[in-house]
N, C-alpha and C. Protein backbone atom coordinates (compact mmCIF):
# COMPACT_ATOMS: atom_id res chain seq x y z
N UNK A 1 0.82 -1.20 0.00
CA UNK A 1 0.00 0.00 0.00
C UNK A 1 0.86 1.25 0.00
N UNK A 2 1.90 1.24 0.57
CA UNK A 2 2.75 2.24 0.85
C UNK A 2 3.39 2.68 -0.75
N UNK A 3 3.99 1.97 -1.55
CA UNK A 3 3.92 2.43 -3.00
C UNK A 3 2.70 2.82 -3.25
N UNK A 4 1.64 2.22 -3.61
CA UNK A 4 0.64 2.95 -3.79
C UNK A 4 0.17 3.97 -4.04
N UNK A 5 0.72 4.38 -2.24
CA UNK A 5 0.52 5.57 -1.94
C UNK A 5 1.06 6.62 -2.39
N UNK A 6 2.62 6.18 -2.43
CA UNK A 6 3.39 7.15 -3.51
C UNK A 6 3.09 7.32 -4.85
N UNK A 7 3.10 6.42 -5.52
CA UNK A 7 2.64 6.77 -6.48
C UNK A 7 1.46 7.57 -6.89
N UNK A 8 0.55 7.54 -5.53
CA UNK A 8 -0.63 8.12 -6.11
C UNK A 8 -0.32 9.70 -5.61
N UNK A 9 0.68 10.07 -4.90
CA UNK A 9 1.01 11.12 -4.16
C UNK A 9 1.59 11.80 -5.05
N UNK A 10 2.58 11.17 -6.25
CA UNK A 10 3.36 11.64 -7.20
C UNK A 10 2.48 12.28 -8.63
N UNK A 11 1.45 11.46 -8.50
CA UNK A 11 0.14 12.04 -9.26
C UNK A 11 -0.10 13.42 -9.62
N UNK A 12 -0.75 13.15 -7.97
CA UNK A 12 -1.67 14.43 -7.16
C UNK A 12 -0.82 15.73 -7.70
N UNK A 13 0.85 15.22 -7.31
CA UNK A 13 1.45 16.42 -7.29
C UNK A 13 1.73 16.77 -8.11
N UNK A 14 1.84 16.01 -9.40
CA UNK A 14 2.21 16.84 -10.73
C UNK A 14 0.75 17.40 -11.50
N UNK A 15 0.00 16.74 -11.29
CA UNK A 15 -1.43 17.03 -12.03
C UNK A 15 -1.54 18.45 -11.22
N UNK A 16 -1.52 18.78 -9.75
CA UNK A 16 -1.81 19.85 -9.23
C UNK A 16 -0.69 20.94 -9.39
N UNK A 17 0.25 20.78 -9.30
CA UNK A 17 1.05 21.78 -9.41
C UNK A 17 1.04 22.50 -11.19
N UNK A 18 0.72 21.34 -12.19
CA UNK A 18 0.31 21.89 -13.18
C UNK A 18 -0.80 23.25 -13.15
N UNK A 19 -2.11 21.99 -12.70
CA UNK A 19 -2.84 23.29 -12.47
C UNK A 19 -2.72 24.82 -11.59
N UNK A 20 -1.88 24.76 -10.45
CA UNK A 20 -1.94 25.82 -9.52
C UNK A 20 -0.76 26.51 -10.66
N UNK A 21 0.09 26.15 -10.94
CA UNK A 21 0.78 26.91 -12.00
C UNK A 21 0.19 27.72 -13.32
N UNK A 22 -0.83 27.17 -13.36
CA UNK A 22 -1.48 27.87 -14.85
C UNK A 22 -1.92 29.04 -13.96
N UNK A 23 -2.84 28.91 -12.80
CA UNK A 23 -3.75 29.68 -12.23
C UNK A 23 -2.91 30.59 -11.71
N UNK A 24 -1.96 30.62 -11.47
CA UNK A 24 -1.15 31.57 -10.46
C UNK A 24 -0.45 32.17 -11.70
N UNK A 25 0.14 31.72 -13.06
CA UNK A 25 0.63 32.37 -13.65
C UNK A 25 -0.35 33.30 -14.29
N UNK A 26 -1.65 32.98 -14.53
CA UNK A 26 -2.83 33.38 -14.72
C UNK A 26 -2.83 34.87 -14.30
N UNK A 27 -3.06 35.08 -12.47
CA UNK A 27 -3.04 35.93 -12.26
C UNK A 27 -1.61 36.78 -12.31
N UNK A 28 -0.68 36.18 -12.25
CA UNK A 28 0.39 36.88 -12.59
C UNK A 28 0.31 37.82 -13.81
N UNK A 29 0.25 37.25 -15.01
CA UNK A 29 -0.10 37.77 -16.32
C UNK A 29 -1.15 38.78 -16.23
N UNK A 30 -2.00 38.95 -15.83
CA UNK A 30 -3.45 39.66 -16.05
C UNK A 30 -2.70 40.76 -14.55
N UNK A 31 -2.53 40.68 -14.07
CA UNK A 31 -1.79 41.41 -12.91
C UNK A 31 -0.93 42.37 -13.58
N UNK A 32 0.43 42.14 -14.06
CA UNK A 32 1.37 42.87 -14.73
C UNK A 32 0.92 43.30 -16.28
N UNK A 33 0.16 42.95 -16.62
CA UNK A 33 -0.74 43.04 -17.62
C UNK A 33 0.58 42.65 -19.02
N UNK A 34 0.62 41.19 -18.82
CA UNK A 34 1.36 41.41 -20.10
C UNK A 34 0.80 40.86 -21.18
N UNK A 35 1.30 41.02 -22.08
CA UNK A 35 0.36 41.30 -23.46
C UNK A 35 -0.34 40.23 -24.10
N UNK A 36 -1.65 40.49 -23.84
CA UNK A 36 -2.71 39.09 -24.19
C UNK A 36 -2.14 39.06 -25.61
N UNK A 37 -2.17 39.34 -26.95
CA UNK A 37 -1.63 38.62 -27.88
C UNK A 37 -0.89 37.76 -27.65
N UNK A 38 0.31 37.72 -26.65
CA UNK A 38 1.35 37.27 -26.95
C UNK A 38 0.54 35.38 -27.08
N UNK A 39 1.10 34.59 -27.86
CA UNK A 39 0.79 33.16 -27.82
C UNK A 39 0.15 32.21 -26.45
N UNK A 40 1.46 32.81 -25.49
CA UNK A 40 1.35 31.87 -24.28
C UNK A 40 0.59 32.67 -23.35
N UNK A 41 0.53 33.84 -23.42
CA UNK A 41 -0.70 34.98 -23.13
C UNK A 41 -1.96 33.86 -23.16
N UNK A 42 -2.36 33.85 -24.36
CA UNK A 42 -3.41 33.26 -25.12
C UNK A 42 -3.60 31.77 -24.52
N UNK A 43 -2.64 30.85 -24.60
CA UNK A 43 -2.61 29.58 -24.04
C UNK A 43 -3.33 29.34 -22.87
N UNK A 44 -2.80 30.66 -21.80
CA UNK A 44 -3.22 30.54 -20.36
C UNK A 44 -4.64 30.96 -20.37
N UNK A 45 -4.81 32.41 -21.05
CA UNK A 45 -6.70 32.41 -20.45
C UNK A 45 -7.50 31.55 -21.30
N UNK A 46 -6.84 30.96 -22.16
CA UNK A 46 -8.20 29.94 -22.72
C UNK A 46 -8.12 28.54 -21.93
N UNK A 47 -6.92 28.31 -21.31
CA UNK A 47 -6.95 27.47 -20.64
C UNK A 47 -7.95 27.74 -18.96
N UNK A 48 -7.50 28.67 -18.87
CA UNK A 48 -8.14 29.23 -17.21
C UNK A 48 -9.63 30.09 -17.38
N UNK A 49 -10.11 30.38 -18.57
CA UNK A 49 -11.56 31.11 -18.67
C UNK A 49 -12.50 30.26 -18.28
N UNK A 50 -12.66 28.97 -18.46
CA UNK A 50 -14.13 27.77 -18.27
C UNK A 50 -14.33 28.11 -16.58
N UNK A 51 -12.86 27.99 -16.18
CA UNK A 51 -13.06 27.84 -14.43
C UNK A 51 -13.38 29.68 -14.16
N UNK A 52 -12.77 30.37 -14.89
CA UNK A 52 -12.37 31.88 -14.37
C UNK A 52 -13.81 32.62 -14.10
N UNK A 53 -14.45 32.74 -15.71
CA UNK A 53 -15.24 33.53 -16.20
C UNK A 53 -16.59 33.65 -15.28
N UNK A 54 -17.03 32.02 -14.79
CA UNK A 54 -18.27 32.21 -13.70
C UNK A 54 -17.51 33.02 -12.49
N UNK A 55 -16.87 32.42 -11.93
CA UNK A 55 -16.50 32.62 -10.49
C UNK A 55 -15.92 33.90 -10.24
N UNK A 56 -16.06 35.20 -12.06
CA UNK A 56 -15.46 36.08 -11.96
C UNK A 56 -16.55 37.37 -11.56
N UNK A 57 -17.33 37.24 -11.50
CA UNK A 57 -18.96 37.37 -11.73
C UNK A 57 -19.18 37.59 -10.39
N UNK A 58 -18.49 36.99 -9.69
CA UNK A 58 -19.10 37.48 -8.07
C UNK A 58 -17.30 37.48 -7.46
N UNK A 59 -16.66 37.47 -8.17
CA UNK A 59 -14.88 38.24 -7.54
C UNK A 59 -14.75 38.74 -8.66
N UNK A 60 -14.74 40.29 -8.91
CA UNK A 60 -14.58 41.00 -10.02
C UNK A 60 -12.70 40.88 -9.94
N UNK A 61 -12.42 41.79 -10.73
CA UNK A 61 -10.82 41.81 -11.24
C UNK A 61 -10.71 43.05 -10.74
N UNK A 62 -9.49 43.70 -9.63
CA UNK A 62 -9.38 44.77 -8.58
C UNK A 62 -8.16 45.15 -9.17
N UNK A 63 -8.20 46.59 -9.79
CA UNK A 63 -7.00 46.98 -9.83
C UNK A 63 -6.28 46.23 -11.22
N UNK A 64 -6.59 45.45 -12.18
CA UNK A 64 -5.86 44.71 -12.43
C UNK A 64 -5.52 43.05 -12.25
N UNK A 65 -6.00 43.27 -10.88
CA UNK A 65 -5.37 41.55 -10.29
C UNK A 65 -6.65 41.11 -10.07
N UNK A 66 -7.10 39.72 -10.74
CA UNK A 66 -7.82 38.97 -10.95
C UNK A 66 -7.97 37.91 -9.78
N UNK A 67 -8.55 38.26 -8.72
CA UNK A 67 -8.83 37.77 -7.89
C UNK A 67 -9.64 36.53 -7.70
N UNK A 68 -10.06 36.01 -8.67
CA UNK A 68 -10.49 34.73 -9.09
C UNK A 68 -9.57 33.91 -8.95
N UNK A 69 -8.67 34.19 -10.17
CA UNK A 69 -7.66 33.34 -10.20
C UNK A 69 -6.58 32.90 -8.64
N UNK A 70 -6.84 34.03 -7.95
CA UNK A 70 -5.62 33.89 -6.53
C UNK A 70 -7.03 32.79 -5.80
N UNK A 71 -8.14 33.10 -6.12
CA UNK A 71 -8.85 32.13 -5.15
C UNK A 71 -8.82 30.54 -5.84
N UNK A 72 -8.95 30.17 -7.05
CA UNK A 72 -8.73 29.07 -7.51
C UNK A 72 -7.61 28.89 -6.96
N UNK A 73 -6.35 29.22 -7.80
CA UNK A 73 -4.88 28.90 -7.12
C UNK A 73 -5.16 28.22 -5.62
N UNK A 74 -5.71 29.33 -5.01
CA UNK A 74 -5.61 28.92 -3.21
C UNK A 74 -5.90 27.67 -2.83
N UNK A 75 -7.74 27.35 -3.64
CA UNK A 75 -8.15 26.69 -3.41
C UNK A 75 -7.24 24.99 -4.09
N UNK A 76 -7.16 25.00 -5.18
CA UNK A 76 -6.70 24.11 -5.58
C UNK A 76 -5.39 23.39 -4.51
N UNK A 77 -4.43 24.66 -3.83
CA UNK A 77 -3.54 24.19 -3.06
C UNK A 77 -4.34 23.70 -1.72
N UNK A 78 -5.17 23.49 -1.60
CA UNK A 78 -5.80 23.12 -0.39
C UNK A 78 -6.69 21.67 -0.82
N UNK A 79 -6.87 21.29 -1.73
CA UNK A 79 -7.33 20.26 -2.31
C UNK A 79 -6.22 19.59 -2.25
N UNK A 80 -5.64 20.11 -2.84
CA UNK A 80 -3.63 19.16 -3.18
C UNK A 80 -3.47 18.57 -2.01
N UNK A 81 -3.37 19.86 -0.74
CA UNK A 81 -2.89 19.19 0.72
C UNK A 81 -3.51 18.45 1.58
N UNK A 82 -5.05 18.52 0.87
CA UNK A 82 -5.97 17.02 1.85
C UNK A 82 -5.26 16.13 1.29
N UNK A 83 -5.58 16.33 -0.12
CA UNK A 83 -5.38 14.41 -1.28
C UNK A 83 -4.37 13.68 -0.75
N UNK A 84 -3.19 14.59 -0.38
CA UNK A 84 -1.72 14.39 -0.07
C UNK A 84 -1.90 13.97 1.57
N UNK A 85 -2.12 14.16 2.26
CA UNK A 85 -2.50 13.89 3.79
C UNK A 85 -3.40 12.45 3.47
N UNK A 86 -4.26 12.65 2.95
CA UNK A 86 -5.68 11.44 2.91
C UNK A 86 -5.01 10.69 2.08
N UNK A 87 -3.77 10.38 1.11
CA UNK A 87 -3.28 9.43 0.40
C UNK A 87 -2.24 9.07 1.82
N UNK A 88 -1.75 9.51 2.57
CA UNK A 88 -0.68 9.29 3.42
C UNK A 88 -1.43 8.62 5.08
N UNK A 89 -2.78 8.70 5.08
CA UNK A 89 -3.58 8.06 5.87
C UNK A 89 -3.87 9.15 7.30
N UNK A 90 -3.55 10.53 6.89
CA UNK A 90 -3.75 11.12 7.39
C UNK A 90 -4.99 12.06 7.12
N UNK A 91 -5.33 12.71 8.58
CA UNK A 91 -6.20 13.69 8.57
C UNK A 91 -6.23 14.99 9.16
N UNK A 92 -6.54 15.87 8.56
CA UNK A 92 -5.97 17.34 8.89
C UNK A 92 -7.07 18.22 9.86
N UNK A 93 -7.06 18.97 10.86
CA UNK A 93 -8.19 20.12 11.36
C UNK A 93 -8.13 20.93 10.29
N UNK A 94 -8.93 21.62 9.77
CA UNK A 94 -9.43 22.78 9.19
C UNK A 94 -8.71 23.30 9.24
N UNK A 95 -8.24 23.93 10.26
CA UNK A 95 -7.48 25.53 10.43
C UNK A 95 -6.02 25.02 9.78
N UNK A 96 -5.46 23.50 10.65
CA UNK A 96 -4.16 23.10 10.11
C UNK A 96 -4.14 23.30 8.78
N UNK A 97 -4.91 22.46 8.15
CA UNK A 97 -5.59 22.42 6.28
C UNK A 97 -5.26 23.77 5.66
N UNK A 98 -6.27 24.34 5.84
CA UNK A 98 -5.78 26.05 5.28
C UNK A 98 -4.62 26.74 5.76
N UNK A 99 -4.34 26.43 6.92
CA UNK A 99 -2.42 27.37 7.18
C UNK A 99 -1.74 27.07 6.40
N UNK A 100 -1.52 25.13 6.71
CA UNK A 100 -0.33 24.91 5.68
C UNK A 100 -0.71 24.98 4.18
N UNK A 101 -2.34 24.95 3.55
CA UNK A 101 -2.02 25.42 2.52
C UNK A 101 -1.76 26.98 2.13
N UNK A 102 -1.99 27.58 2.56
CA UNK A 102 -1.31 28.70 2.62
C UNK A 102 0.21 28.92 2.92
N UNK A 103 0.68 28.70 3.40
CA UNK A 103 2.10 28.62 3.54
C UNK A 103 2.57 28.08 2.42
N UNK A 104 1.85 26.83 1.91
CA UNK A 104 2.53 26.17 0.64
C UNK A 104 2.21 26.80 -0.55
N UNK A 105 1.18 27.98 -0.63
CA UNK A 105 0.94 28.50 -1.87
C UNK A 105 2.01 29.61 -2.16
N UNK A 106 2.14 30.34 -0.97
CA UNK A 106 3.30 31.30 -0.33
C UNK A 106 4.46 30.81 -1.07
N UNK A 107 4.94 29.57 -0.78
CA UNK A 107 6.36 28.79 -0.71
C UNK A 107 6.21 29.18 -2.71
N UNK A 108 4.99 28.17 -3.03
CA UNK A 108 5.19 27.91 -4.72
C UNK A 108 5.20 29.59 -5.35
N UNK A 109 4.79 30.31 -5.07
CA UNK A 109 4.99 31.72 -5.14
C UNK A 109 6.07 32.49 -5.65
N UNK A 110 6.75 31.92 -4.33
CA UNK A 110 8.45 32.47 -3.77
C UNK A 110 8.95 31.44 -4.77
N UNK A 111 9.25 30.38 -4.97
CA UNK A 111 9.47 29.47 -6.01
C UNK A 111 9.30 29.95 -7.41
N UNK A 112 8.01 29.80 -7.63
CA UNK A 112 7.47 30.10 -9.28
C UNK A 112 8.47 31.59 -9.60
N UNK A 113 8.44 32.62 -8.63
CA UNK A 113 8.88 33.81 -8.75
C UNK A 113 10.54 33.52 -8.57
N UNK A 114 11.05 32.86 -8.52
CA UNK A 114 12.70 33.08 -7.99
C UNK A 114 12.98 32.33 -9.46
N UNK A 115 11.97 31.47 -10.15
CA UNK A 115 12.79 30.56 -11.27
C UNK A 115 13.09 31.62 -12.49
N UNK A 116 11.32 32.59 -12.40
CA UNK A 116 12.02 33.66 -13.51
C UNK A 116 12.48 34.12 -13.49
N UNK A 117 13.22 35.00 -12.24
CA UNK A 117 14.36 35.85 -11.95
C UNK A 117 15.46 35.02 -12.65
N UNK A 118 16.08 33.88 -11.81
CA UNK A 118 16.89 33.04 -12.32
C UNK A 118 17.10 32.68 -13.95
N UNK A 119 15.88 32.24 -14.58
CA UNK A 119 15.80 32.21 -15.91
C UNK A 119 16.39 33.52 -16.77
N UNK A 120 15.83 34.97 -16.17
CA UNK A 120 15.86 35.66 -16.86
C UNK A 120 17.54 36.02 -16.84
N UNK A 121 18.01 35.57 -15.46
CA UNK A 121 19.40 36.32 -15.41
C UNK A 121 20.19 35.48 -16.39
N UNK A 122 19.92 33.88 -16.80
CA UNK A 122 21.05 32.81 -17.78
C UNK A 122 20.67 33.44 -19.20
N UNK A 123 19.48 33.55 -19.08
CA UNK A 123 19.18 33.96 -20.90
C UNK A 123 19.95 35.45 -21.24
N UNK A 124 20.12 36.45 -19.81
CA UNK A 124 20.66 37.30 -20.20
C UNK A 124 22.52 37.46 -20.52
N UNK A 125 23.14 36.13 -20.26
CA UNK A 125 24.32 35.52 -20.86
C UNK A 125 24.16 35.10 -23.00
N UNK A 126 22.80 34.93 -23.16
CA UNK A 126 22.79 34.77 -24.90
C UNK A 126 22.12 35.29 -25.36
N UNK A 127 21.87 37.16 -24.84
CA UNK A 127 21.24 37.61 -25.73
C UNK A 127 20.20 37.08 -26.32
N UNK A 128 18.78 36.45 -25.48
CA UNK A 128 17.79 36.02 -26.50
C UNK A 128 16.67 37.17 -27.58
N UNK A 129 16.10 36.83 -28.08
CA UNK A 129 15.46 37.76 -28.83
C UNK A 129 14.34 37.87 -28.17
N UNK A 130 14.65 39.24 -28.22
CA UNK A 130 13.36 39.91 -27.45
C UNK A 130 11.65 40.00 -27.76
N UNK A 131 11.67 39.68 -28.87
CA UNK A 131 10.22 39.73 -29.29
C UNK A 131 9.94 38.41 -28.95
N UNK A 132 10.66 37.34 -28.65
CA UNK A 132 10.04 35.80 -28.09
C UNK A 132 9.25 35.85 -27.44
N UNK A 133 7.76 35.28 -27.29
CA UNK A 133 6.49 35.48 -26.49
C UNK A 133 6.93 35.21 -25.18
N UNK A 134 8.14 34.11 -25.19
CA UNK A 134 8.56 33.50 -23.83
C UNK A 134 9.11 34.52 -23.07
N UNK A 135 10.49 35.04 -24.16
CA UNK A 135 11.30 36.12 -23.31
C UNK A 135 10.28 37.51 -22.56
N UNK A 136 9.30 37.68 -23.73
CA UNK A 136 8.56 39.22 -23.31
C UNK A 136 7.71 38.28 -22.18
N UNK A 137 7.44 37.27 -21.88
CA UNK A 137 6.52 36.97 -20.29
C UNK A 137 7.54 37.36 -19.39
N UNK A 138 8.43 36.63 -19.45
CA UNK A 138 9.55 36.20 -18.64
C UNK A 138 10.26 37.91 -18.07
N UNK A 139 10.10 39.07 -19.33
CA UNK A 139 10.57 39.98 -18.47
C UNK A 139 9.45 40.69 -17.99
N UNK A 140 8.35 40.68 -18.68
CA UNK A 140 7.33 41.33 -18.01
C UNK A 140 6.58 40.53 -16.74
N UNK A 141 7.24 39.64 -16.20
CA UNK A 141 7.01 38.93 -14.55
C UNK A 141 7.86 39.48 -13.43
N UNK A 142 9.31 39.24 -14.30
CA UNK A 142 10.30 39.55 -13.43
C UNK A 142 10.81 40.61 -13.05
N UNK A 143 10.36 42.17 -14.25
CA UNK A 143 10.80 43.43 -14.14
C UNK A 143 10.38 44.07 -12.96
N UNK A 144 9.56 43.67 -12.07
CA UNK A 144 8.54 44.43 -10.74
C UNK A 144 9.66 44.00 -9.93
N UNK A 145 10.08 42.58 -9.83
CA UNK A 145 11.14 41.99 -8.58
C UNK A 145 12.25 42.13 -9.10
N UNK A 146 13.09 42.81 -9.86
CA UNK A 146 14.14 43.59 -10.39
C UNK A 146 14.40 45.03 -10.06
N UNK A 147 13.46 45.71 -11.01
CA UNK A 147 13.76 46.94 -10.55
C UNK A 147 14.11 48.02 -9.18
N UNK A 148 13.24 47.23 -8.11
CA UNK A 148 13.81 48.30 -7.47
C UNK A 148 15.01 47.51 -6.79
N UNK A 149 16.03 46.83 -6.74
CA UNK A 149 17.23 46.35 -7.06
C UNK A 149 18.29 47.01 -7.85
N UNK A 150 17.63 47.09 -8.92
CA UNK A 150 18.61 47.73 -9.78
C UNK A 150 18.92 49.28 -9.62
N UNK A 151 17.53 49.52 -8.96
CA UNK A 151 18.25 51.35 -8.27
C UNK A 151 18.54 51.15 -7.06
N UNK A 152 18.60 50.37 -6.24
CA UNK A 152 19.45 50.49 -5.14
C UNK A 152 20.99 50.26 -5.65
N UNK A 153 21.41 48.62 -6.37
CA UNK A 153 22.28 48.63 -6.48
C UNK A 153 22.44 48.79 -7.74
N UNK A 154 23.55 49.34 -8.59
CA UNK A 154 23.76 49.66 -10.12
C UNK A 154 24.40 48.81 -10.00
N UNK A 155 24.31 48.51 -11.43
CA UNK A 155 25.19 47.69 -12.25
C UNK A 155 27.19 48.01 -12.09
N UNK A 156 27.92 46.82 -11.58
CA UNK A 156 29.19 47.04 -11.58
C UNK A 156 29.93 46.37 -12.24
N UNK A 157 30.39 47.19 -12.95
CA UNK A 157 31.55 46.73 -14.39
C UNK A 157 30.86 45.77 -15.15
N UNK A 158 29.10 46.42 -15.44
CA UNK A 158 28.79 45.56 -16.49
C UNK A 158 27.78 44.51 -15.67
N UNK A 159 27.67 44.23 -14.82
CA UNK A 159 27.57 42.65 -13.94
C UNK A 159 26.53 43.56 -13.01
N UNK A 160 24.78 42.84 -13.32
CA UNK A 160 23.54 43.07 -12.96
C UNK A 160 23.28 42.01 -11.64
N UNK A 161 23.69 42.96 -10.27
CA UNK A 161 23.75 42.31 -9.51
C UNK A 161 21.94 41.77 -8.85
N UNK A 162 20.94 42.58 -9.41
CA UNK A 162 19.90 42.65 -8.93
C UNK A 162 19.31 41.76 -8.84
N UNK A 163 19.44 39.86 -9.71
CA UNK A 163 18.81 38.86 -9.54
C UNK A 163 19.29 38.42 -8.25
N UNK A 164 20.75 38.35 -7.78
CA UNK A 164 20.98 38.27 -6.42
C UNK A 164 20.40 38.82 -5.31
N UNK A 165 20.01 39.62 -5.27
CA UNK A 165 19.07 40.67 -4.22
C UNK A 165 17.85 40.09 -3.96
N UNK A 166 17.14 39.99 -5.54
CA UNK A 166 15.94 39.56 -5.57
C UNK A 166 15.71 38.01 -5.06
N UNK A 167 16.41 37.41 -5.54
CA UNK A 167 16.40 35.72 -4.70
C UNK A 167 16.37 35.53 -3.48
N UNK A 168 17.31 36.53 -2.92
CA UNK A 168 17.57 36.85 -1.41
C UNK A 168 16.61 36.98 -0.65
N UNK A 169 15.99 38.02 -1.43
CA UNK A 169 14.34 38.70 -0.83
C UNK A 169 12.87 37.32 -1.00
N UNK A 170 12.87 36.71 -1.93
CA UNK A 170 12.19 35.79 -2.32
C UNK A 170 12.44 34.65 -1.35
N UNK A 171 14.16 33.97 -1.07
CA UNK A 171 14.41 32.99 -0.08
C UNK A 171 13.84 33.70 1.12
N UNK A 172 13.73 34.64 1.52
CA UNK A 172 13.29 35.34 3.17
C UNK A 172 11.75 35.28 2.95
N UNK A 173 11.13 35.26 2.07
CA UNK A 173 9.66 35.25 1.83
C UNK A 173 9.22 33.40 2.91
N UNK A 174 10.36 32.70 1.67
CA UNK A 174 9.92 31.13 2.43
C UNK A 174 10.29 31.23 3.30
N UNK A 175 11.38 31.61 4.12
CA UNK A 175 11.60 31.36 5.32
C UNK A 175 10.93 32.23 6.49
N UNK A 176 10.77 33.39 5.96
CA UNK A 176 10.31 34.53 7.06
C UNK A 176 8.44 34.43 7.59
N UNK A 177 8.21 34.09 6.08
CA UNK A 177 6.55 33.43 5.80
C UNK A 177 5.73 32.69 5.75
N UNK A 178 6.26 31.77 4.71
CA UNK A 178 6.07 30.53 4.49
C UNK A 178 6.00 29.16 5.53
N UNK A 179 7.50 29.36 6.03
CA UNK A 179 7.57 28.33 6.84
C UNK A 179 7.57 28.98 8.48
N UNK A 180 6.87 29.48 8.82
CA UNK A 180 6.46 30.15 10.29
C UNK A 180 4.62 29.61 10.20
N UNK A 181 4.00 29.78 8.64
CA UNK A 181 2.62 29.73 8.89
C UNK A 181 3.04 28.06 8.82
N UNK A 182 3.45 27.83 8.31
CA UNK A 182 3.44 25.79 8.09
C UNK A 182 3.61 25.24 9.44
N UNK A 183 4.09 25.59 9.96
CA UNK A 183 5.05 25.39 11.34
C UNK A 183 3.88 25.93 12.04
N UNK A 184 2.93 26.68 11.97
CA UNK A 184 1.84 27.12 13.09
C UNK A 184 0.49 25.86 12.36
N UNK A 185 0.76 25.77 11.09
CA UNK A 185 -0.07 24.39 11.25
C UNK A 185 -0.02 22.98 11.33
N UNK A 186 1.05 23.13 11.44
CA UNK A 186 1.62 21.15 11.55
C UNK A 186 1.44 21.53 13.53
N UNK A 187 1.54 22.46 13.78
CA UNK A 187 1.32 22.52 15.39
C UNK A 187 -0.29 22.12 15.99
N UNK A 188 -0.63 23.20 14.68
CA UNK A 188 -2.39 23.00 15.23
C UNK A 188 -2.76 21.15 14.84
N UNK A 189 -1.81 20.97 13.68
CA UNK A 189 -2.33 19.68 13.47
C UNK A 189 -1.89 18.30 14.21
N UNK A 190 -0.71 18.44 15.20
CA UNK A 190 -0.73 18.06 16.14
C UNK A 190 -1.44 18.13 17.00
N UNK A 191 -1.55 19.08 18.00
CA UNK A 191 -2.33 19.09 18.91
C UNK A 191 -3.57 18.90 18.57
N UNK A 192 -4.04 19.18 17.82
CA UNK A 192 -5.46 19.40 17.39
C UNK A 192 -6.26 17.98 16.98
N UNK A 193 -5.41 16.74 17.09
CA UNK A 193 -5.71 15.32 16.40
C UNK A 193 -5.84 14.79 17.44
């Protein structure tokens, strides 16, 4: 049973992280507003409109940020972390349930957000072409958690120290955030069982 279990755990987690990835890049995109033409623009809201479009209807879009999408995302990570508990023969309190998924949406966040920084800083070793639908996501995600980096620290002898900063700031997110709320629910979910 114990394979099983893994295996069925290994599932959960790629099928879900797929989805919480569309949804979170979702709102990412519609957030920074980058450019619905672009292809993969396109990919994501036709992929995310069936779920978006009702549930948008009573969570309008604030500012920009599509608040639908942060509640799917949420929710979906909270589905993930029963399946994952209830495949492992465990059972969660409520409150535990929603902390640590929260903490873990936090974590994939700080994650999803540190890979494009990272990405963007190797591609900026080969000059990619800028009109690439990929490259124009990739800087229009990462330019918000750049910039103000780059005016604190300038550029020295050429060498854009600001993805360093920004990772920095992103690793303190999981640690300062992330794993303080996880840690207040693996507590409740101790005691609380």
């Amino acid at each position: 049973m114990g394979h099983l279990a893994n295996a069925g755990a290994l599932i959960v987690q790629v099928l879900f992280g797929l989805a919480i990835g569309l949804f979170f890049f979702r709102f990412l995109m519609q957030g920074l507003r980058v450019d619905f033409r672009n292809p993969l623009s396109q990919f994501v809201y036709r992929a995310t409109n069936p779920v978006l479009i009702p549930i948008q209807r009573a969570l309008p879009v604030i500012h920009g940020w599509n608040s639908a999408a942060l509640l799917v995302t949420f929710l979906l990570m909270l589905a993930e972390t029963w399946l994952l508990y209830w495949l492992a023969g465990r059972a969660l309190p409520t409150a535990a349930l929603w902390l640590i998924a929260l903490a873990l949406l936090i974590e994939f966040g700080a994650n999803a957000l540190s890979w494009t920084v990272v990405l963007r800083a190797l591609l900026s070793f080969v000059s990619p072409d800028p009109r690439s639908p990929f490259v124009q996501i990739l800087n229009r995600i990462s330019d918000p958690i750049l910039k103000p980096f780059r005016r604190l620290v300038p550029p020295l002898g050429g060498l854009d120290l600001s993805p360093l900063f920004a990772l920095l700031v992103l690793q303190l997110v999981r640690v300062l955030i992330a794993a303080p709320l996880a840690e207040l629910g693996f507590g409740l979910a101790t005691g609380g069982s």
